[in-house]
Structure formats: structure tokens, C-alpha cells
Protein backbone atom coordinates (compact mmCIF):
# COMPACT_ATOMS: atom_id res chain seq x y z
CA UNK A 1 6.74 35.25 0.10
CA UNK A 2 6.52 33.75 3.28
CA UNK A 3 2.69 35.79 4.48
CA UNK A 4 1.94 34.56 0.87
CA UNK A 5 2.78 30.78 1.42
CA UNK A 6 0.60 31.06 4.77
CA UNK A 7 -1.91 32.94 3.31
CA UNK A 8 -2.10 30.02 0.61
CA UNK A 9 -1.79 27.39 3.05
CA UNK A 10 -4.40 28.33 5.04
CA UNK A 11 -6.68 28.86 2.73
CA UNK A 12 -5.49 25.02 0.92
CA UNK A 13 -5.23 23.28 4.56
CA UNK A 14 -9.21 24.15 5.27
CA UNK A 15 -10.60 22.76 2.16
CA UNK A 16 -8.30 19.96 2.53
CA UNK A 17 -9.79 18.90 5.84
CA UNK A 18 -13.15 19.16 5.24
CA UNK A 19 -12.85 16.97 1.61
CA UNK A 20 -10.96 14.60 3.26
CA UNK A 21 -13.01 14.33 6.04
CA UNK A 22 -16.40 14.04 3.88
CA UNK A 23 -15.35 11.76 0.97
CA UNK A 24 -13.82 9.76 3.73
CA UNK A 25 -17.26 9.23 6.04
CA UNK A 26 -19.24 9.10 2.76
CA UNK A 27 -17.20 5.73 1.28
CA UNK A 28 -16.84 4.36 4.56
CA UNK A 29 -20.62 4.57 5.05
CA UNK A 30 -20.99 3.12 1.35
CA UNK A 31 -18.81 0.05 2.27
CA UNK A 32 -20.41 -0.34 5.35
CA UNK A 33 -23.77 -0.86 4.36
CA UNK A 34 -22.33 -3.04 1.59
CA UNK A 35 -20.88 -5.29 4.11
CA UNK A 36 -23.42 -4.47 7.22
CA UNK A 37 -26.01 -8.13 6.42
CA UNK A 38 -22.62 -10.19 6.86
CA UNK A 39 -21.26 -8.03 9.93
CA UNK A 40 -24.53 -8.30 12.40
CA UNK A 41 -25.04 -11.70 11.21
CA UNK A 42 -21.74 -12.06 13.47
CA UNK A 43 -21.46 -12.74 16.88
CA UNK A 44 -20.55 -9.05 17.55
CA UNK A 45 -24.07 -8.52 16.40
CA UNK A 46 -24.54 -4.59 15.38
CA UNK A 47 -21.57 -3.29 17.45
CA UNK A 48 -19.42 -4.96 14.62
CA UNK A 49 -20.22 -2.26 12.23
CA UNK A 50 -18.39 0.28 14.20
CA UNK A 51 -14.94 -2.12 14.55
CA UNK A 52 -15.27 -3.09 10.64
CA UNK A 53 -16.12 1.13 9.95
CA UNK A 54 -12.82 1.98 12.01
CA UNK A 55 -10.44 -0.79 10.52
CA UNK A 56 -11.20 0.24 7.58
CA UNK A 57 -11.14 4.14 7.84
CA UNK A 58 -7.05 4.06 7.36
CA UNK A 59 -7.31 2.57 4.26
CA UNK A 60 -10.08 4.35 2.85
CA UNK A 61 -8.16 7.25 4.24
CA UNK A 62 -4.71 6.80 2.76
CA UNK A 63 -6.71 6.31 -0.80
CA UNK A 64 -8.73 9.69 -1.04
CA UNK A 65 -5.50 11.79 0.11
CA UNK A 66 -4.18 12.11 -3.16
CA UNK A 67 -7.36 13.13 -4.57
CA UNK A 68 -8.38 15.29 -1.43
CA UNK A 69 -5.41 17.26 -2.34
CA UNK A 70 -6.29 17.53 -5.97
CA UNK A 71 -9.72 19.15 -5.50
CA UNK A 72 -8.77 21.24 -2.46
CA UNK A 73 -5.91 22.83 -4.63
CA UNK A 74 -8.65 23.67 -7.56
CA UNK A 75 -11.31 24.55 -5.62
CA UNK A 76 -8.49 27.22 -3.50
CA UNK A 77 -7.04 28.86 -6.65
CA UNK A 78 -10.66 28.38 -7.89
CA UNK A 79 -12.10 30.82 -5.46
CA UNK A 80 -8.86 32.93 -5.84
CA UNK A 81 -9.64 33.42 -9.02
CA UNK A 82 -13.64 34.44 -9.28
CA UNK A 83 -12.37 37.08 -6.54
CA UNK A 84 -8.96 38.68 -9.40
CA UNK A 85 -7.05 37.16 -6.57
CA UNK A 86 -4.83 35.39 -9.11
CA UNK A 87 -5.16 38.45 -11.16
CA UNK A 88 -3.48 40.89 -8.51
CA UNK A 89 -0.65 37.97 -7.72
CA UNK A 90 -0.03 37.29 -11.72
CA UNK A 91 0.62 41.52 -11.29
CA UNK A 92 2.93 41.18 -8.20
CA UNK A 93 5.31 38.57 -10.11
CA UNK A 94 3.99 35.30 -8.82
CA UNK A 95 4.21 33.08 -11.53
CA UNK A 96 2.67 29.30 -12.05
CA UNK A 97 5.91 27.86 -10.15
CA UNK A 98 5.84 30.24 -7.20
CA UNK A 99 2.37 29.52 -7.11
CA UNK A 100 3.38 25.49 -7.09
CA UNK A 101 5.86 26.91 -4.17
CA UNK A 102 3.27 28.36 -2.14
CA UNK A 103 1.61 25.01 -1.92
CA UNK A 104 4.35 22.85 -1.44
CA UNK A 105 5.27 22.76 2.13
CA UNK A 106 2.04 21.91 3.39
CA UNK A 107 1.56 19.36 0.47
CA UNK A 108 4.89 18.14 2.11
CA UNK A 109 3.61 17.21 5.48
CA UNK A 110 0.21 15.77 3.57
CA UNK A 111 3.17 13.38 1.56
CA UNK A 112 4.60 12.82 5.08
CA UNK A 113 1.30 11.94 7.10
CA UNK A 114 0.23 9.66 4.03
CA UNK A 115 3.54 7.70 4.00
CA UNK A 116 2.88 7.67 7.63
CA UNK A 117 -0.67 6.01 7.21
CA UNK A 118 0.30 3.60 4.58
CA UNK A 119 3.45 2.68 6.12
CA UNK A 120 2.34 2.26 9.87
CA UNK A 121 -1.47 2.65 10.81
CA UNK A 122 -2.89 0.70 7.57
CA UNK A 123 -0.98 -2.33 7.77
CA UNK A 124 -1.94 -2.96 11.11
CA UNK A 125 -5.71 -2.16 10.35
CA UNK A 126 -5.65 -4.54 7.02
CA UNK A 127 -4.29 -7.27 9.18
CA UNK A 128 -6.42 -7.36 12.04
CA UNK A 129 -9.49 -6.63 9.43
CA UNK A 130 -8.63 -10.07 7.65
CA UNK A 131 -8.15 -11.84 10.97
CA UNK A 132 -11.50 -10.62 11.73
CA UNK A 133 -13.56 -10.99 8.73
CA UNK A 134 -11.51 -15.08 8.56
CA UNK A 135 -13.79 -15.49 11.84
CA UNK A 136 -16.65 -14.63 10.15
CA UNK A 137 -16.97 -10.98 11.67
CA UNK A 138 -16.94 -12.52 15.09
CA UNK A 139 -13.91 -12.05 18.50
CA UNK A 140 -15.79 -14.73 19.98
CA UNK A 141 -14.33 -17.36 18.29
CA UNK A 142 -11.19 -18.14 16.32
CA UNK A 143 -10.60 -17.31 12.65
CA UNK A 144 -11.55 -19.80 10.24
CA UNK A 145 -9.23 -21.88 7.87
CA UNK A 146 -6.57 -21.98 10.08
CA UNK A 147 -5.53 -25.36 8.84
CA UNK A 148 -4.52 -23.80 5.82
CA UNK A 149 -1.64 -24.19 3.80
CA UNK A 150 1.53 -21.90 2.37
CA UNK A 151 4.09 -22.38 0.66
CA UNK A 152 7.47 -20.51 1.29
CA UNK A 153 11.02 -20.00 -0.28
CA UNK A 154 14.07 -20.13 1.58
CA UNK A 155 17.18 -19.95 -0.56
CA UNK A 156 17.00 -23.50 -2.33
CA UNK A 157 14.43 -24.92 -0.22
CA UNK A 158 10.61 -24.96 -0.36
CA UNK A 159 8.88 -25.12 2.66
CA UNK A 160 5.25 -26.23 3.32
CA UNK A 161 4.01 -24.31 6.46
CA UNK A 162 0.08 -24.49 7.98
CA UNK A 163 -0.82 -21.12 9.06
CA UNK A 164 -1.63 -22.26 12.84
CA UNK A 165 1.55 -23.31 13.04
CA UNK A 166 3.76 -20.16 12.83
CA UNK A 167 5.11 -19.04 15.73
CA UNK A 168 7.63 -16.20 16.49
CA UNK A 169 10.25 -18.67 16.26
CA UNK A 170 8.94 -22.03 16.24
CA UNK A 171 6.92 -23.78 13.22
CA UNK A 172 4.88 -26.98 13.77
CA UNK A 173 3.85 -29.20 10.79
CA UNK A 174 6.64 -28.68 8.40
CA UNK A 175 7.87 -30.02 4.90
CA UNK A 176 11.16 -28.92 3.70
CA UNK A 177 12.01 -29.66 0.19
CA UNK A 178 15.43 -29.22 -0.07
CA UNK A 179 17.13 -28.72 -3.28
CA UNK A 180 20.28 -28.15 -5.01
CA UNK A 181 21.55 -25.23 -7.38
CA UNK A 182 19.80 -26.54 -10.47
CA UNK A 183 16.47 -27.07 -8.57
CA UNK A 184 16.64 -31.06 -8.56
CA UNK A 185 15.18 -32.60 -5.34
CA UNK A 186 17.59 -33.93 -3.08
CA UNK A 187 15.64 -34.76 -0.34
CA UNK A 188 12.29 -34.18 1.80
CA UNK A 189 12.37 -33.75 5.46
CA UNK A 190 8.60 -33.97 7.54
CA UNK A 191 9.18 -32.54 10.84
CA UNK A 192 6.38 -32.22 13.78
CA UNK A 193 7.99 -29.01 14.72
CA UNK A 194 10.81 -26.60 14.34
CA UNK A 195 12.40 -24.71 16.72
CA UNK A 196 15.08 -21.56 16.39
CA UNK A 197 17.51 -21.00 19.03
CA UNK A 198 20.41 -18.14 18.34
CA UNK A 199 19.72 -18.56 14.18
CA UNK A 200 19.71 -22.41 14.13
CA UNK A 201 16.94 -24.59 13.04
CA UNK A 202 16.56 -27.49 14.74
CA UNK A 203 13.58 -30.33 13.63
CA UNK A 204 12.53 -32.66 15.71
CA UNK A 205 10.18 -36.03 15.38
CA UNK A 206 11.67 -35.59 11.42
CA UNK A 207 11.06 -38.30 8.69
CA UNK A 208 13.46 -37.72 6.23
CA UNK A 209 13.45 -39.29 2.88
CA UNK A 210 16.54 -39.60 0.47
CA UNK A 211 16.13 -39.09 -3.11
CA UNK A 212 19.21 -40.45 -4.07
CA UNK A 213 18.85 -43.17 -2.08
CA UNK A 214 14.83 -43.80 -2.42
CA UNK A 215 14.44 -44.48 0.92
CA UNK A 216 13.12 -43.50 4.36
CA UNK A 217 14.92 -42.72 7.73
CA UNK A 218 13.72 -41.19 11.36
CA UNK A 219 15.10 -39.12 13.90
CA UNK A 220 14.34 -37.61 17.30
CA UNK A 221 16.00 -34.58 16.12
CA UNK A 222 18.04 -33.03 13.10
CA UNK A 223 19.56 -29.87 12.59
CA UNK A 224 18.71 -27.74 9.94
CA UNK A 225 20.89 -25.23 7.78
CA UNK A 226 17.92 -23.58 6.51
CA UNK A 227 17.87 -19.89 5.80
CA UNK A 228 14.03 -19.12 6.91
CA UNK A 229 14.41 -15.92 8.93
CA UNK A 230 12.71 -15.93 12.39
CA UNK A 231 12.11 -11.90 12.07
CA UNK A 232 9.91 -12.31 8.66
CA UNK A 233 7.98 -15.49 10.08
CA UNK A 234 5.14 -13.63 11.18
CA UNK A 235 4.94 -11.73 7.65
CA UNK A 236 5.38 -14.85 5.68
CA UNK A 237 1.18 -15.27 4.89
CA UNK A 238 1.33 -11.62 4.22
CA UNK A 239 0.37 -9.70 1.28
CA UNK A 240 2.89 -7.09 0.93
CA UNK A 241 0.41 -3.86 1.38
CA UNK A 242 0.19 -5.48 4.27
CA UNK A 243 3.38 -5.05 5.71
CA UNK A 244 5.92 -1.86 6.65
CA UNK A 245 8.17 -0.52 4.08
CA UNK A 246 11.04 -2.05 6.29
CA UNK A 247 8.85 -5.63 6.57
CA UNK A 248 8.67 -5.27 2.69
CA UNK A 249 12.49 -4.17 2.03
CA UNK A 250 13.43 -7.32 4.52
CA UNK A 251 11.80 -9.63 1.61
CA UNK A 252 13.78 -7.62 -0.90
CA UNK A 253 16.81 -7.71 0.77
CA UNK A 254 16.68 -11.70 0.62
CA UNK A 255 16.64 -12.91 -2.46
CA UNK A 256 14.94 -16.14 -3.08
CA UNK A 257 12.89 -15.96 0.58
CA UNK A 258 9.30 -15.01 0.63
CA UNK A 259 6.13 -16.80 -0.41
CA UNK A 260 5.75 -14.42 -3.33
CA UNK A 261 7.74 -14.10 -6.10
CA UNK A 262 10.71 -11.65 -5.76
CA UNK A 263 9.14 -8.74 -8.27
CA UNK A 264 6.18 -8.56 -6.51
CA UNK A 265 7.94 -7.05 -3.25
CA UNK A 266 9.81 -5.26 -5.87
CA UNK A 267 6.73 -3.99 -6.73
CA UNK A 268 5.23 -2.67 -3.56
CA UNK A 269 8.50 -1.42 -2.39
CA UNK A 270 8.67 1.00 -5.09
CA UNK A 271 4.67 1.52 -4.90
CA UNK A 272 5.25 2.19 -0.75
CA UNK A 273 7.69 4.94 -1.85
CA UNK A 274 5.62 6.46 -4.73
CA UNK A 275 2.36 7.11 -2.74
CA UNK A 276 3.31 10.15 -1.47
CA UNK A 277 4.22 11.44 -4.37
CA UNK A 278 1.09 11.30 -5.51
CA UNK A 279 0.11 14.52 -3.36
CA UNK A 280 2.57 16.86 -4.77
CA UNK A 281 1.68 15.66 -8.46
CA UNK A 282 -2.04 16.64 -7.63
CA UNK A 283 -0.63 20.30 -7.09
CA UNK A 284 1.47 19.82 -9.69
CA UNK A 285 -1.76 19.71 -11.97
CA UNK A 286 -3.76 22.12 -10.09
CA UNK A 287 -2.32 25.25 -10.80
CA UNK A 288 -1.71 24.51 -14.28
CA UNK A 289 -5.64 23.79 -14.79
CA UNK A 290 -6.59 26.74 -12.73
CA UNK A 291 -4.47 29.15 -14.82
CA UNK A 292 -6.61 27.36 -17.34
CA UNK A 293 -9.97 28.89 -16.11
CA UNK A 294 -9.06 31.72 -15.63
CA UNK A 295 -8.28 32.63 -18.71
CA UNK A 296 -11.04 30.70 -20.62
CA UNK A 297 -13.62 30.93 -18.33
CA UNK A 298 -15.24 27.79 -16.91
CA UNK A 299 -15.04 26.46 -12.86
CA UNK A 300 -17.66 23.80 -13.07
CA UNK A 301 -15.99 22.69 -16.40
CA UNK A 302 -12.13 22.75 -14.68
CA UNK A 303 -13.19 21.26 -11.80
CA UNK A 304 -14.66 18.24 -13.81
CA UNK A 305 -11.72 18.28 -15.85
CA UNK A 306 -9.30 18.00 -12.53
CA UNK A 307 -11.52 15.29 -11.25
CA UNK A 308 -11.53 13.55 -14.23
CA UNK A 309 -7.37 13.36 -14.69
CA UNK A 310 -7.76 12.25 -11.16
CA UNK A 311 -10.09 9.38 -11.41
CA UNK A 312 -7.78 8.37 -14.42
CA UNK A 313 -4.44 8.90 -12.68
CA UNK A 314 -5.98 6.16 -9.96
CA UNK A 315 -7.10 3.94 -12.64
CA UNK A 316 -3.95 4.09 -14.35
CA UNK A 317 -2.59 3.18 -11.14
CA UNK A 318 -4.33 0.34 -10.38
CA UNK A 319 -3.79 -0.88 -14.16
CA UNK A 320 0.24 -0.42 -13.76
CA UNK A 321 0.34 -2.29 -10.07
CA UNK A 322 -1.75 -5.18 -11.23
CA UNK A 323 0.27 -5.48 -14.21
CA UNK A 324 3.65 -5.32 -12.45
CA UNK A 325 2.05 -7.77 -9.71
CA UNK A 326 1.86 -10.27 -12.95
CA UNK A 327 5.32 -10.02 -13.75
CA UNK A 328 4.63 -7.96 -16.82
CA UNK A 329 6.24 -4.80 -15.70
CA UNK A 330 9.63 -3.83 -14.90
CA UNK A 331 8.61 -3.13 -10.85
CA UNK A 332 9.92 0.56 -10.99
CA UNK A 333 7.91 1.65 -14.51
CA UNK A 334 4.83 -0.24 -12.63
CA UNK A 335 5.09 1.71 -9.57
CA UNK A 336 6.23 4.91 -10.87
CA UNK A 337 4.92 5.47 -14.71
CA UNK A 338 1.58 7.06 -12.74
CA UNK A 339 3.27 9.45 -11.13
CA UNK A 340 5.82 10.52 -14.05
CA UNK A 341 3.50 9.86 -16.53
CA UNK A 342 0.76 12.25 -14.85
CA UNK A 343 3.65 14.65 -13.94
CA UNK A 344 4.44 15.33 -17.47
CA UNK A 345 0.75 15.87 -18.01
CA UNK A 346 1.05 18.55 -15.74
CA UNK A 347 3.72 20.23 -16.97
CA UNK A 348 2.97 20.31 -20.35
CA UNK A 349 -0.94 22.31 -19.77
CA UNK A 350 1.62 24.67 -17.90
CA UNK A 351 3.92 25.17 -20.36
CA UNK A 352 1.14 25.90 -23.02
CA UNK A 353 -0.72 28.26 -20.02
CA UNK A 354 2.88 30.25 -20.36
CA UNK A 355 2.41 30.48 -24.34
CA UNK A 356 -0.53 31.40 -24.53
């Protein structure tokens, strides 16, 4: 078993590379031209196509992994197969779930190096891609809209941030709503700046108006029981497939803080931990299909058929994560029913392989 899980590996891992490696030039080259008018327009002239081409090369990566794996897996049993390779391992024993088996621990390290990507290099790529294309594809001059306004949640308070004004752990230009438990308005405090020393807020040039009261009072300097985290300040404009796993769980982890809704971390938590997943499912469906051809006859057709479960798996995906991004979806069942759902496709064209 072990020559034949090397024998299958190596055989998976090269037609792995080489998909990967052309779908991957062949949509970045797409989405460069689309974008190439706007990027030598900038200051970076037609050096900027290269920067945009390798910001967005994780992301465009991390997306075609799944479905790398998916046609690398058909097009290896595939070729197995028009050479009675399959034949003369069906004979030896090796039945649809050892053949699963043989696939699985590289498919493992492809789950590991996407969760990897998604997790650590793509973030960091998406980020500094916005901040870029903000200053209209130009690093001669700063990002645009800076000025612009977000809203945040802090335990009972709502805060009113600009976005040149976060700092690791100071904030300039601040409005703190501050509310009680039932959400009634108790008071709004305008600060020129907030600074955090050892967890402790401090405001200072503040205009503070009572509700109760209806009136308005100044001070130098207040302090400030607020809950805003200085750790998740710099993640507070940020779209959560933008941010780490642990930047996302932080959000999670602290209820009623974020400037998204609470389900819509939910939501990309679970999605962060179901992407790799989506590599073993593709094997998942492979062999089944394969098994398919080869006893009906068929490649071109099975491979079209694999590709075609594919494209629908992603735009199933896409369908469940907007959905759960609208609140509509229990966050688990949108980041998840792909996978399971897909999964159980899988296993049922193997259980009626084994029937028939």
C-alpha cells in the first residue's frame, strides 16, 4: 500500500502542478488586461501591472485549488484507466475507498497549504491591493477617501471613527454614543482624540452632551470605560476575508464589537475552516466518476461531467456565503452545506458504482 500511495501521488502531484499553475497565469492574465487601462493610467505607469498581477495571484490562487485538485484527480485515474491500470488494481483488491486512501495524504498537505494561503498570504495581499487600488493604482501618493467614515460596536456603545484616524492605539475624531441595556441614548461624547494606555481609554478636548439632562458640558480630558479593543483597531474597516482566522475568531469571541454584524464573522469563521475541505471533497468525487468511465465508456464526457459538479459546487458556494452574509442562513449550514451537500453527492455515484 504504501509504493501504491506514492505511485498515486506522484502521478496526482504532477498534474496538480501544472493545472494549478496554468489556470492560475491564464485568470490572472484575464483580470489583468481587464484592469490594465486603469493601472498604467496610474502613476506607476506600466510597472503597476506586475504589483496588481502579484497581489492578486494569492487570491486567484487559493480559488482554483479546489478545482485544480478536482481535474488533476480525473484526469490521473483517467489515464489509469485507458492504460487497465484501474483494471489490474480493481484485481489486486483496491477498492473505490483505498483508492480515496491513496489520494488522501497528499490532498492533505494541498488542504494544509490552502488554509495556509487563505489564512496568511491572502489577507495580506487583499489588503495592501485595496490600499493600492484607494490611491488610484498609484505609491506616489496617498489613498483616496481617507476622510471616510465607520461605524463600530463596542458592547453598548456606537462609535463613529474616520478611517485616518485609527491608530494602533490612539483614535482621533471620535463620537461615542453611549447607551444603556435597552439601547436608549444616554449620552454623546465628541472627543478630538483617544488615547489607550494599559486598557484604559482616555478622551481628551471631549464635548459631552447629556440626554437626560439636554445639555452640553466640556472637558480637557475624560476617562472612558469603553470596551473597544486596541488589538482589533487596525481590523475594524476590515472585511472579514480580509483578516486571519485568529483576527476573525477575536470578533467572534466579543460579542457585540465589530463594525459588522455578529453572524457575518460567524460566517467567515466557519467559511475560513471549510475551505480546505473543499480539496478532499474534490477527491471525494473523483474516483467515484472515474469508476464511472470506466465502466461506461466516455473520458471527454466524465471529465465535463467533473468540471461541471465543480463549477456548480463553487456557485453553490458563493450562493450559500452571500446568503448567510444577509443574515438568511444559520452561519454553519451557509458555510458548510457546499461541502456536505457535495460530499453526499459523492458518495452516493459511489455507492451506485458498487451496485452496479
Amino acid at each position: 500500500m504504501p509504493i501504491f500511495m506514492r505511485y498515486m501521488s506522484r502521478l496526482f502531484a504532477a498534474r496538480f502542478a501544472v493545472i494549478l499553475a496554468g489556470l492560475a497565469l491564464l485568470v490572472l492574465l484575464l483580470d489583468v488586461m481587464a484592469e490594465s487601462s486603469e493601472i498604467i493610467a496610474g502613476a506607476d505607469g506600466a510597472a503597476g501591472l506586475w504589483h496588481y498581477g502579484w497581489l492578486r495571484l494569492p487570491l486567484i490562487v487559493s480559488r482554483l485549488i479546489p478545482f485544480s485538485v478536482l481535474i488533476a484527480a480525473l484526469l490521473t485515474l483517467i489515464s489509469l484507466s485507458r492504460h487497465h491500470e484501474l483494471v489490474v488494481m480493481a484485481g489486486a483488491g483496491v477498492s473505490q475507498l483505498k483508492l480515496i486512501a491513496a489520494f488522501l495524504p497528499l490532498a492533505a498537505v494541498i488542504a494544509g497549504a490552502h488554509f495556509w494561503i487563505d489564512d496568511r498570504v491572502a489577507p495580506v495581499s487583499m489588503t495592501a491591493l485595496d490600499a493600492w487600488e484607494a490611491a488610484g493604482y498609484s505609491s506616489a501618493r496617498p489613498a483616496a477617501g481617507g476622510g471616510e467614515v465607520m461605524w463600530v460596536r463596542a458592547g453598548n456603545d456606537i462609535i463613529r471613527l474616520r478611517r485616518d484616524g485609527l491608530g494602533d492605539e490612539r483614535l482621533d475624531a471620535l463620537s461615542i454614543f453611549r447607551r444603556d441595556g435597552e439601547g436608549n441614548l444616554i449620552e454623546r461624547l465628541d472627543a478630538a482624540a483617544a488615547a489607550n494606555d494599559d486598557g484604559v481609554w482616555t478622551l481628551y478636548d471631549v464635548r459631552r452632551f447629556d440626554v437626560a439632562a439636554n445639555s452640553y458640558t466640556s472637558a480637557a480630558r475624560i476617562a472612558w470605560a469603553g470596551s473597544l479593543l486596541p488589538s482589533q483597531i487596525s481590523t475594524l474597516s476590515s472585511h472579514p476575508k480580509m483578516l486571519s482566522f485568529a483576527a476573525v475568531w477575536r470578533f467572534v469571541a466579543t460579542p457585540g464589537y465589530g463594525s459588522r454584524p455578529l453572524y457575518v464573522y460567524e460566517v467567515w469563521l466557519n467559511r475560513k475552516l471549510a475551505v480546505p475541505f473543499a480539496s478532499l471533497l474534490m477527491i471525494l468525487l473523483a474516483v467515484p466518476l472515474t469508476q464511472r468511465f470506466q465502466r461506461h465508456g466516455g473520458a471527454g464526457a466524465t471529465l465535463a461531467l467533473g468540471v461541471a459538479i465543480g463549477f456548480c459546487f463553487f456557485v453553490f458556494d458563493g450562493f450559500t456565503l452571500a446568503v448567510g452574509e444577509a443574515g438568511l442562513l444559520p452561519p454553519w449550514i451557509a458555510a458548510w452545506a457546499p461541502t456536505l451537500a457535495f460530499a453526499g453527492i459523492g458518495a452516493a455515484i459511489g455507492f451506485h458504482g458498487e451496485r452496479h
